[in-house]
N, C-alpha and C. Protein backbone atom coordinates (compact mmCIF):
# COMPACT_ATOMS: atom_id res chain seq x y z
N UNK A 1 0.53 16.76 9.14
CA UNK A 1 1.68 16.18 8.46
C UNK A 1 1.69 16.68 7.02
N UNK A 2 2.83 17.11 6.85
CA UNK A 2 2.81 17.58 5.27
C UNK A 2 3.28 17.01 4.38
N UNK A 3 2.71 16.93 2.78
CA UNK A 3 2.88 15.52 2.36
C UNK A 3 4.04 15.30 1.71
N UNK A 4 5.02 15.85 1.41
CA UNK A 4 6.40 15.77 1.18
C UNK A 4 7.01 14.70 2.15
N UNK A 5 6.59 15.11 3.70
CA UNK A 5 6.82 13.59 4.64
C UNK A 5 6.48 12.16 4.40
N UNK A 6 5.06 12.35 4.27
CA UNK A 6 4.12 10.91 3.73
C UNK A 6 5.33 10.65 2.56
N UNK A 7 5.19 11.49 1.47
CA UNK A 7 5.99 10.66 -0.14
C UNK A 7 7.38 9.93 0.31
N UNK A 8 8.06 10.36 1.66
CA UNK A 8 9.31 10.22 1.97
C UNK A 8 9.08 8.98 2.71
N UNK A 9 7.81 8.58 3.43
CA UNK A 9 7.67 7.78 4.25
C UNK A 9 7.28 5.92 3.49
N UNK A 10 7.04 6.48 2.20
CA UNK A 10 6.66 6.28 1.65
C UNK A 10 7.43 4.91 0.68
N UNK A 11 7.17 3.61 -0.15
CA UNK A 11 7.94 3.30 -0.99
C UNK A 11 9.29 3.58 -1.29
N UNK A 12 10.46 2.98 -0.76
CA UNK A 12 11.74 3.83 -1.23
C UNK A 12 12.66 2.81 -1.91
N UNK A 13 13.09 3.42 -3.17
CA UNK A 13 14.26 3.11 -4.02
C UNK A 13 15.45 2.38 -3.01
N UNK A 14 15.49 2.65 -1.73
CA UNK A 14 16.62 2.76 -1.21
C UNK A 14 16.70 1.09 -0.51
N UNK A 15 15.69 0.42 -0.50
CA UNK A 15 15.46 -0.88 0.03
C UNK A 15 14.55 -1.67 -0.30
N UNK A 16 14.61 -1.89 -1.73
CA UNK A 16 13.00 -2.49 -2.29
C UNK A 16 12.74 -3.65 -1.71
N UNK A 17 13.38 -4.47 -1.25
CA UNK A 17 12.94 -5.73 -0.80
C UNK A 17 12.99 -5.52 0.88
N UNK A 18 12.37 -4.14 1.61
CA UNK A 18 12.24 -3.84 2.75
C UNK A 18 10.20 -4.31 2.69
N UNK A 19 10.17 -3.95 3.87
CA UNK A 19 8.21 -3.94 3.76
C UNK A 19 7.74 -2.85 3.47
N UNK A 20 7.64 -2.76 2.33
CA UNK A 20 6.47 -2.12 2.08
C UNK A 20 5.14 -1.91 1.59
N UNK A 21 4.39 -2.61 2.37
CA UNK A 21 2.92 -2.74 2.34
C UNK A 21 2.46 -1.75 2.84
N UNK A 22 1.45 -1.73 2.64
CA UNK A 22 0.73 0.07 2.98
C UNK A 22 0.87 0.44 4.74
N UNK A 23 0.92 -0.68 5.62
CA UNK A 23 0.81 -0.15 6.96
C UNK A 23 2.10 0.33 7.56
N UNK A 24 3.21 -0.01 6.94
CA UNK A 24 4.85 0.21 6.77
C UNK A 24 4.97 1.56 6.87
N UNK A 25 4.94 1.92 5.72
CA UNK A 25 4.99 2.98 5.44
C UNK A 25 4.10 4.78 6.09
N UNK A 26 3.10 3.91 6.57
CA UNK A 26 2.06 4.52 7.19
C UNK A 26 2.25 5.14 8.79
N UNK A 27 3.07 3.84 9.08
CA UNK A 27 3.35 3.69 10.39
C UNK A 27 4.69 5.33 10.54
N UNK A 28 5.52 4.77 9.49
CA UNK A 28 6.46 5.58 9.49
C UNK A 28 6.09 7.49 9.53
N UNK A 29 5.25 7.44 9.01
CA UNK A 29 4.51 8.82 8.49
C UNK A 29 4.12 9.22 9.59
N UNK A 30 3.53 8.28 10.29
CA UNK A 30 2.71 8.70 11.67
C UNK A 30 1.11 9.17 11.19
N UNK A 31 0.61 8.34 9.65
CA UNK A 31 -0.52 8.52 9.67
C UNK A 31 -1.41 7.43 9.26
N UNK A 32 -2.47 7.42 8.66
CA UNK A 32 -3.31 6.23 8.34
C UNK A 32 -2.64 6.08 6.87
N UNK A 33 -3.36 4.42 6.57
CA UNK A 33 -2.86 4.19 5.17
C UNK A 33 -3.49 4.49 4.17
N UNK A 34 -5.01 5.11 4.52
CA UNK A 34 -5.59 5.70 3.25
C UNK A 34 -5.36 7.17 3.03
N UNK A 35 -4.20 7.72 4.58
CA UNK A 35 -4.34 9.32 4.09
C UNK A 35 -3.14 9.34 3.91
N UNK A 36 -2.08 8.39 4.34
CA UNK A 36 -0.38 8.04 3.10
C UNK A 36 -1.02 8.06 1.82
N UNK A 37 -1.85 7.10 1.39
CA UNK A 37 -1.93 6.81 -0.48
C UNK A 37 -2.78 8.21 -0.75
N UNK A 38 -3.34 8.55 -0.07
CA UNK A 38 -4.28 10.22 -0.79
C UNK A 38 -2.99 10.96 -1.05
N UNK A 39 -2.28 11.49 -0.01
CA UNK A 39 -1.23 11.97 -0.30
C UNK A 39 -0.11 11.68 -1.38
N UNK A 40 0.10 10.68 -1.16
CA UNK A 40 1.32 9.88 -2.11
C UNK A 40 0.47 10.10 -3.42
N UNK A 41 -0.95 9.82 -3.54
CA UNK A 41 -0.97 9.99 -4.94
C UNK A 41 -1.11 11.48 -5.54
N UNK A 42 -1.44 12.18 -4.74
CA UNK A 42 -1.53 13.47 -4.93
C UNK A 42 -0.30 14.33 -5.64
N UNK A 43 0.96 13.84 -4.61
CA UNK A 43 2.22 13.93 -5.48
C UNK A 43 2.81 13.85 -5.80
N UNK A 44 2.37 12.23 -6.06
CA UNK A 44 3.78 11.29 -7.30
C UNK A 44 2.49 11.04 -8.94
N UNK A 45 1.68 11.06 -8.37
CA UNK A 45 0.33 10.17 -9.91
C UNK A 45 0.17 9.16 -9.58
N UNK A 46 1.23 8.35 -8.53
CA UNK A 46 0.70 7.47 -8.77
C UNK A 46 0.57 6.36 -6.55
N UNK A 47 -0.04 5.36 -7.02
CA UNK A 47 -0.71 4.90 -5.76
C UNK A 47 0.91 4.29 -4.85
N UNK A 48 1.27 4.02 -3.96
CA UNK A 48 2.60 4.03 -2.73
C UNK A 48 2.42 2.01 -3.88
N UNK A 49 1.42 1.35 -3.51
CA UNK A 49 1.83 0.38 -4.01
C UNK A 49 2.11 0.18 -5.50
N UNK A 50 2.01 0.69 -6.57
CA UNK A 50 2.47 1.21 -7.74
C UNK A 50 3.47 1.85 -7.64
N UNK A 51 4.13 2.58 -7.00
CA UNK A 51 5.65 2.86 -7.00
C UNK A 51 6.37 1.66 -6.82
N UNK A 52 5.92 1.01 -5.45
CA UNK A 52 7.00 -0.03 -4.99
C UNK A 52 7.45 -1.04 -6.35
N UNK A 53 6.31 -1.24 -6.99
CA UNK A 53 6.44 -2.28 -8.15
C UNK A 53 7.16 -1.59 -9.15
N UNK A 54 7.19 -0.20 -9.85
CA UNK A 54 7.90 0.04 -10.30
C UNK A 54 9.48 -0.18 -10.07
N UNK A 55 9.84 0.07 -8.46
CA UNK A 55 11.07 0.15 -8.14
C UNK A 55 11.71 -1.34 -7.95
N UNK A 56 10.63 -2.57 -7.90
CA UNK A 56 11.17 -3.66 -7.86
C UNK A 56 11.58 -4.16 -8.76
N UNK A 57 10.63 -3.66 -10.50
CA UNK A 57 10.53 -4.08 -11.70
C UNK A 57 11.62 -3.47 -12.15
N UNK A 58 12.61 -1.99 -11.70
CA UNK A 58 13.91 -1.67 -12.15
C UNK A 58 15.10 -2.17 -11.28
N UNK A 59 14.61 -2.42 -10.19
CA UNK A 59 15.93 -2.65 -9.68
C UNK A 59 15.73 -4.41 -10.39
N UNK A 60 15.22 -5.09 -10.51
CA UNK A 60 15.35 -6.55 -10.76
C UNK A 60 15.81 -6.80 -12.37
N UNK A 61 15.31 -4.98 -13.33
CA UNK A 61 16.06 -4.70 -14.41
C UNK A 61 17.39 -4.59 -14.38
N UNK A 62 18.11 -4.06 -13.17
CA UNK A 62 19.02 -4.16 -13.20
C UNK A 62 20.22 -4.94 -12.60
N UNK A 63 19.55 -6.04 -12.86
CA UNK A 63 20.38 -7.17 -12.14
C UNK A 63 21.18 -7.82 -12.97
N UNK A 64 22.74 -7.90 -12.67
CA UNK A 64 23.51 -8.64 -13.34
C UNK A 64 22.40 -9.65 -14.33
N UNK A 65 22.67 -9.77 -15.73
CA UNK A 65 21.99 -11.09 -16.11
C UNK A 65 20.54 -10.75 -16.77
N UNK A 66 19.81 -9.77 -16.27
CA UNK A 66 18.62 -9.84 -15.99
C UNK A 66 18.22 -9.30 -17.72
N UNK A 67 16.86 -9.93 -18.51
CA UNK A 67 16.80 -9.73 -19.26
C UNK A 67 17.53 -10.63 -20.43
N UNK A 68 18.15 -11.59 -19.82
CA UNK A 68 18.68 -12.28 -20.93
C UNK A 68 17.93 -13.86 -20.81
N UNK A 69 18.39 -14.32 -21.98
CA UNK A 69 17.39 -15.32 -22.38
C UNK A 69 18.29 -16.91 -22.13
């Protein structure tokens, strides 16, 4: 499997409040979840569950409202 697949299989922008816990994503890849995150970190920097949080922490930035006091 080449890891452009895994990164795709991977955490996505496209449904943050989908599952993505490491076996999710893993499953999707068609590989294990420690050789998704080797990969994934190999070529993003950073770990599949550290993306997801990024993408929850912007999309929830960008919520009507969000950020105000």
């Amino acid at each position: 499997m080449d890891a452009e697949r895994c990164v795709a299989a991977a955490p996505g922008a496209a449904d943050p409040a989908a599952d993505h816990g490491a076996p999710a994503p893993a499953r999707r890849a068609g590989v294990s979840v420690r050789h998704l995150a080797r990969l994934f970190r190999e070529q993003t920097g950073v770990t599949p569950a550290g993306y997801a949080e990024r993408v929850r922490v912007e999309e929830a930035r960008l919520l009507p409202g969000a950020g105000r006091v």
